[in-house]
C-alpha atoms as a PDB file:
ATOM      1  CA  UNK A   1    -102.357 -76.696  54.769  1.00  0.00           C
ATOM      2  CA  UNK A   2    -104.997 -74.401  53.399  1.00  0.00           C
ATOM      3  CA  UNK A   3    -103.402 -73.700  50.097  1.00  0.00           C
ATOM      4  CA  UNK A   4    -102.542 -77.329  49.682  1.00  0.00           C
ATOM      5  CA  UNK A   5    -106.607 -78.329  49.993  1.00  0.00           C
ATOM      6  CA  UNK A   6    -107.466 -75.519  47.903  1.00  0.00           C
ATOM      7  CA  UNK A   7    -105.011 -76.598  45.338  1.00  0.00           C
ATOM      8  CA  UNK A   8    -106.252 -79.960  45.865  1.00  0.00           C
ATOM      9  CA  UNK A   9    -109.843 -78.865  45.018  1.00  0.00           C
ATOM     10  CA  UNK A  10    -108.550 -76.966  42.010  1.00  0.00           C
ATOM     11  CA  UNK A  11    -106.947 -79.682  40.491  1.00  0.00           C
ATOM     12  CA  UNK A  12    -109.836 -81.908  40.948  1.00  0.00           C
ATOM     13  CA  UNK A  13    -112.276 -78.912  39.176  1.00  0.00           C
ATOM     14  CA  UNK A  14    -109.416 -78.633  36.502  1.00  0.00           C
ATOM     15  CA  UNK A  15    -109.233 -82.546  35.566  1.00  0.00           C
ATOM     16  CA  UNK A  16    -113.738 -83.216  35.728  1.00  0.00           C
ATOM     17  CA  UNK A  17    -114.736 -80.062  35.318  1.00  0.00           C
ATOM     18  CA  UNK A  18    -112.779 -79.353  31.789  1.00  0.00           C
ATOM     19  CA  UNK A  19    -114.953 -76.824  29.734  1.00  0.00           C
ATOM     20  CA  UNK A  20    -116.991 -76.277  32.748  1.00  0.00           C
ATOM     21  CA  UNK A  21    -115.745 -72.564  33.586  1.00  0.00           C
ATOM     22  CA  UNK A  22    -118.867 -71.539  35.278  1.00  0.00           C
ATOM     23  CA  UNK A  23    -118.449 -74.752  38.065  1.00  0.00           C
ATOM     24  CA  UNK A  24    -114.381 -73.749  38.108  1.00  0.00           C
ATOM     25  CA  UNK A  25    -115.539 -69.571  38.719  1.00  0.00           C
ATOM     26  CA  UNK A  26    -117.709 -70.508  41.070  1.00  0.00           C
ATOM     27  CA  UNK A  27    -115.107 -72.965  43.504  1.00  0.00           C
ATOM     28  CA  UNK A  28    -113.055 -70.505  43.300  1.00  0.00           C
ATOM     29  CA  UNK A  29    -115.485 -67.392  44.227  1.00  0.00           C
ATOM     30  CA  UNK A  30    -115.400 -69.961  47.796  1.00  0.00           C
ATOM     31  CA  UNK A  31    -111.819 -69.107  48.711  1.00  0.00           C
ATOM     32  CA  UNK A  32    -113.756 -66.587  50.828  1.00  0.00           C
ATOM     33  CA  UNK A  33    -114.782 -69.198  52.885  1.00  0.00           C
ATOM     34  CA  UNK A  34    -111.136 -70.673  53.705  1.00  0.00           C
ATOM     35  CA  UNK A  35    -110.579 -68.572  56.992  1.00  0.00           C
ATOM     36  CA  UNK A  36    -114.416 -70.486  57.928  1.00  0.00           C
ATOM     37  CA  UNK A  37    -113.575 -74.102  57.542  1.00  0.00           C
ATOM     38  CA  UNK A  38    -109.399 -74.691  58.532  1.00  0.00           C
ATOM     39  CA  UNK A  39    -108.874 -76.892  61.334  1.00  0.00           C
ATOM     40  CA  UNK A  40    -108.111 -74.428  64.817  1.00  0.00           C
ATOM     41  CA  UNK A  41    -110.126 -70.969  63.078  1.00  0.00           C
ATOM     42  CA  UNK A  42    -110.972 -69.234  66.047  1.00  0.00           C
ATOM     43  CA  UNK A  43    -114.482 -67.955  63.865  1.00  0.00           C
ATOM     44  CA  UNK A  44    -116.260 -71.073  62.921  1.00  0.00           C
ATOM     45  CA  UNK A  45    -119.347 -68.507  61.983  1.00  0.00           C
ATOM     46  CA  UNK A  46    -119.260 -68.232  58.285  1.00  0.00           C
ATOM     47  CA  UNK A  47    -119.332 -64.336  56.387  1.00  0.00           C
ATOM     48  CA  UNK A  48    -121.891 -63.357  54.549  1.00  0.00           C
ATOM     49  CA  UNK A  49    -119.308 -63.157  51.260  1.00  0.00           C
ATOM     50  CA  UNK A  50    -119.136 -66.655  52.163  1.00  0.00           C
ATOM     51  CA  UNK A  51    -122.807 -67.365  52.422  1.00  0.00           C
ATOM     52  CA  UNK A  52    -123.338 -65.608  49.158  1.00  0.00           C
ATOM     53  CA  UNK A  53    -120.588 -67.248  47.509  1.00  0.00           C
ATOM     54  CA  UNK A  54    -121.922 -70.769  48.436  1.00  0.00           C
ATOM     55  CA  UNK A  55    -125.678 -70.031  47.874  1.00  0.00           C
ATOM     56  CA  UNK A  56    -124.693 -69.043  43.999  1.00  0.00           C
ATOM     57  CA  UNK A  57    -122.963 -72.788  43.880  1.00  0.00           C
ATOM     58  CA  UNK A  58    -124.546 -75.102  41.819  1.00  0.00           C
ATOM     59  CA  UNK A  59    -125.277 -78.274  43.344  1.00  0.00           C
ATOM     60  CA  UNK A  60    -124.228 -80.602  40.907  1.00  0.00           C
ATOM     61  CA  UNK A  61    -120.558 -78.702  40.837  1.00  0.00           C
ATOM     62  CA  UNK A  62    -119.706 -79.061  44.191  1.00  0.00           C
ATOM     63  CA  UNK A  63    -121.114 -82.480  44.722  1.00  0.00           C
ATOM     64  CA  UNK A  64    -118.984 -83.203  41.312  1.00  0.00           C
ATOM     65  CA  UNK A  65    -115.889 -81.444  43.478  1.00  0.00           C
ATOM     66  CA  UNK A  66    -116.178 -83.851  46.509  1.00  0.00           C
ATOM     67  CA  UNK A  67    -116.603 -87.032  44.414  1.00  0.00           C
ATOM     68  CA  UNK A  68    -113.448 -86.341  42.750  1.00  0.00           C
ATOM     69  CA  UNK A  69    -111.405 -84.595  45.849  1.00  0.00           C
ATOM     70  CA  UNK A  70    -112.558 -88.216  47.526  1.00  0.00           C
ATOM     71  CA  UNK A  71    -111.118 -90.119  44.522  1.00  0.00           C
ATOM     72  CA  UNK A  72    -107.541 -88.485  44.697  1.00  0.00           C
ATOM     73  CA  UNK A  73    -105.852 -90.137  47.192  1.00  0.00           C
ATOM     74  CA  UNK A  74    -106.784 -93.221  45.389  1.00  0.00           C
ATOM     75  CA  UNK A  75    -104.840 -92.338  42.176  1.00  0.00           C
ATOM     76  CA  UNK A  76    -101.966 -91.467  44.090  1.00  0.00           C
ATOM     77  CA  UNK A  77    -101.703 -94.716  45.554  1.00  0.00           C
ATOM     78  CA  UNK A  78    -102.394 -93.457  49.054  1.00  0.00           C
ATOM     79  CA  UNK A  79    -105.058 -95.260  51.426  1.00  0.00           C
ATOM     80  CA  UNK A  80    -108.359 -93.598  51.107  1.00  0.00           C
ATOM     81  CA  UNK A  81    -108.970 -90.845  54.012  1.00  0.00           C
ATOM     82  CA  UNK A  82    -111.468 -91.191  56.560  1.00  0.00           C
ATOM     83  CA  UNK A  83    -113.132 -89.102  58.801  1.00  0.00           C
ATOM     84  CA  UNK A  84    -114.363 -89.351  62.441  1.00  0.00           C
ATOM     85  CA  UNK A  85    -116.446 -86.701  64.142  1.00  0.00           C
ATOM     86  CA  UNK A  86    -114.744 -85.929  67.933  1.00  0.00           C
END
């Protein structure tokens, strides 16, 4: 499940973010967060790799990444996901 999200993600970088390598280096500097944010971790508390890895983000790239990570199911003529908070 993981490596199908972060390959998800990657393709989504890959396809907007074309000529962008600084926004594509810095996803993928977030992998160290993946053990953080997988459904059933038994350490929700982020590392401070992670931390550092997501404060040297830039904004505009990840907001970029979850616009088009939102617009994938879309194009592959699935129905659009949606999330509820338990």
């Amino acid at each position: 499940m993981k490596s199908i999200i972060v390959s998800l993600v990657l393709l989504a970088i890959v396809i907007e973010c074309q000529g962008q390598s600084t926004c594509s280096a810095s996803l993928n500097n977030l992998n160290v967060c993946a053990p953080f944010v997988v459904p059933g971790t038994t350490n929700p508390s982020p590392s401070a790799d992670c931390c550092s890895a997501l404060q040297s983000l830039d904004h505009e790239c990840l907001c970029n990444t979850l616009r088009i990570s939102a617009r994938l199911p879309s194009q592959c003529n699935l129905p659009p996901i949606s999330c509820v908070a338990n």
